[in-house]
Protein backbone atom coordinates (compact mmCIF):
# COMPACT_ATOMS: atom_id res chain seq x y z
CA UNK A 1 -24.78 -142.66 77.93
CA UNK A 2 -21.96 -140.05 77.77
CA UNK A 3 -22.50 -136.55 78.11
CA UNK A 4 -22.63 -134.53 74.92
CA UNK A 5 -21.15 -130.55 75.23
CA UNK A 6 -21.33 -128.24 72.72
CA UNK A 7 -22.21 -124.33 72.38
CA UNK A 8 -25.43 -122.55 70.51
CA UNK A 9 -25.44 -119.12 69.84
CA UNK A 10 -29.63 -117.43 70.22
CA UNK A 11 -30.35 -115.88 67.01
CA UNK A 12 -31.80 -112.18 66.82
CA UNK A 13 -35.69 -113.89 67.20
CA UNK A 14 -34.58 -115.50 70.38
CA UNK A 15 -34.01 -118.98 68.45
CA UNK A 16 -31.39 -121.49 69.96
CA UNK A 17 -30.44 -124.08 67.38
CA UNK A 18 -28.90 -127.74 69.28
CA UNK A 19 -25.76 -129.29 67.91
CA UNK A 20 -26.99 -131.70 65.59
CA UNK A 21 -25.03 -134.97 67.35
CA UNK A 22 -27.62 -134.07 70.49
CA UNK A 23 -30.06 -133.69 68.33
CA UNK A 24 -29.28 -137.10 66.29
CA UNK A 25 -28.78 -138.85 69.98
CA UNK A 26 -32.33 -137.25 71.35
CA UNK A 27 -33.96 -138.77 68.02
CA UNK A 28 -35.42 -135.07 67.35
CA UNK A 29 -35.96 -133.65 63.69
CA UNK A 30 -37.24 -130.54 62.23
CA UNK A 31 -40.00 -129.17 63.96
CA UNK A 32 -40.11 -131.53 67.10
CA UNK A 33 -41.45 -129.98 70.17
CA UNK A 34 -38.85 -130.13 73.29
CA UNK A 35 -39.37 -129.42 76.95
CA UNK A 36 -37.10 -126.72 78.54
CA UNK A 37 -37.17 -126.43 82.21
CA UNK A 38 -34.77 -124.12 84.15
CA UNK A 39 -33.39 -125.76 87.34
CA UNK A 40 -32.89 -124.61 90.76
CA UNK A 41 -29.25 -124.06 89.57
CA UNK A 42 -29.76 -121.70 86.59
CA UNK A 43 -28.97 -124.38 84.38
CA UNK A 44 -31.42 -125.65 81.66
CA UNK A 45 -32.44 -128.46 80.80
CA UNK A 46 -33.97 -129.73 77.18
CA UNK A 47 -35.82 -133.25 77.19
CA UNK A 48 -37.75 -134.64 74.22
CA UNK A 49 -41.17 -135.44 74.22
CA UNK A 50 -40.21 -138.99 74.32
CA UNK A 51 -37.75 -138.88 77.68
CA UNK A 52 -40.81 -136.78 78.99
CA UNK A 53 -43.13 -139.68 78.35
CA UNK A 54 -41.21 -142.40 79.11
CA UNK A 55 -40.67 -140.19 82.85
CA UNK A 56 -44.36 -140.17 83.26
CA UNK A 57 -44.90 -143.89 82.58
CA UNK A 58 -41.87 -144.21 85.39
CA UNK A 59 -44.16 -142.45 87.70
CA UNK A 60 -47.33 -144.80 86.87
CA UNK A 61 -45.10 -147.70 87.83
CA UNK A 62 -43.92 -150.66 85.88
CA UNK A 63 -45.39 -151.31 83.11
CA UNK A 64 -45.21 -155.28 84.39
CA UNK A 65 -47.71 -154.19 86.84
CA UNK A 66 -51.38 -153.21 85.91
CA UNK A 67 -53.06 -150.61 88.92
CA UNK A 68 -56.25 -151.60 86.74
CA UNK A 69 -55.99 -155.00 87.45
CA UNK A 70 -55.59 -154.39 91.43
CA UNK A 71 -58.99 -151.91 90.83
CA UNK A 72 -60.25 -155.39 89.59
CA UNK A 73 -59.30 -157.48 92.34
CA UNK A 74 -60.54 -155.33 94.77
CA UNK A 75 -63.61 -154.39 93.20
CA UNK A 76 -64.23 -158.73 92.76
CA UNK A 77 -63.42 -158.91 96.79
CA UNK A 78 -65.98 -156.58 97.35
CA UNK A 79 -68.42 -157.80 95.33
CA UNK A 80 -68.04 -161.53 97.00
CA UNK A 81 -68.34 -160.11 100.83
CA UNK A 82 -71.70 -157.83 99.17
CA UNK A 83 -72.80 -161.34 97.98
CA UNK A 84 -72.11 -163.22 100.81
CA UNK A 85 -73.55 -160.39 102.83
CA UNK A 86 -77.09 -160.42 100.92
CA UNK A 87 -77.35 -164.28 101.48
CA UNK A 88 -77.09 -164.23 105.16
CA UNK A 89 -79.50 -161.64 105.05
CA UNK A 90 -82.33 -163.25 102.81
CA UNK A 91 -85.21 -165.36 104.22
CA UNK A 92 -86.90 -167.90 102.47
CA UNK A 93 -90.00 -167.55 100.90
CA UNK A 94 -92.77 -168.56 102.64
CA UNK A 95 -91.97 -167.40 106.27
C-alpha cells in the first residue's frame, strides 16, 4: 500500500477533517469512530476501528489456530490420567 500525504486544517471546535482519498482507502464514512494515538515521535497516528481489530486478532494468533481447542486437548489429557488414576485406585467389591 502506498503512502497517502495530504494537509487538514483544525477548525475553530478543534475538528480535523481527513482528505477524503484516506478516508475512501481506510473504508471510513460519516460518523465512523477512529483511533488517534500520539507516538513516541510527536507524530500521530489515525487507525480505523477495523485496522484496530484486525491488530488485536494478530495478537490472539492465527486465526488457523484455535487456543480453545488446545484448552480442549489438555483438559481431555487430564481427564484420561484422572480416569486412569481412579481405576488403579478402586477395589472390588466384596473385599
Amino acid at each position: 500500500m502506498s503512502t497517502i500525504r495530504g494537509t487538514a486544517r483544525l477548525d475553530e471546535r478543534g475538528r480535523l477533517v481527513l482528505p477524503a482519498e484516506l478516508r475512501r482507502r481506510l473504508g471510513l464514512n460519516a460518523g465512523d469512530e477512529v483511533a488517534i494515538t500520539e507516538e513516541a515521535d510527536g507524530a500521530l497516528r489515525i487507525e480505523s476501528r477495523l485496522a484496530a481489530a484486525r491488530a488485536l486478532i494478530g495478537l490472539a494468533g492465527s486465526l488457523d489456530h484455535s487456543s480453545l481447542e488446545d484448552l480442549r486437548a489438555v483438559r481431555r489429557e487430564q481427564a484420561r490420567a484422572e480416569d486412569e488414576a481412579a481405576g488403579s485406585r478402586s477395589v472390588p467389591l466384596g473385599h
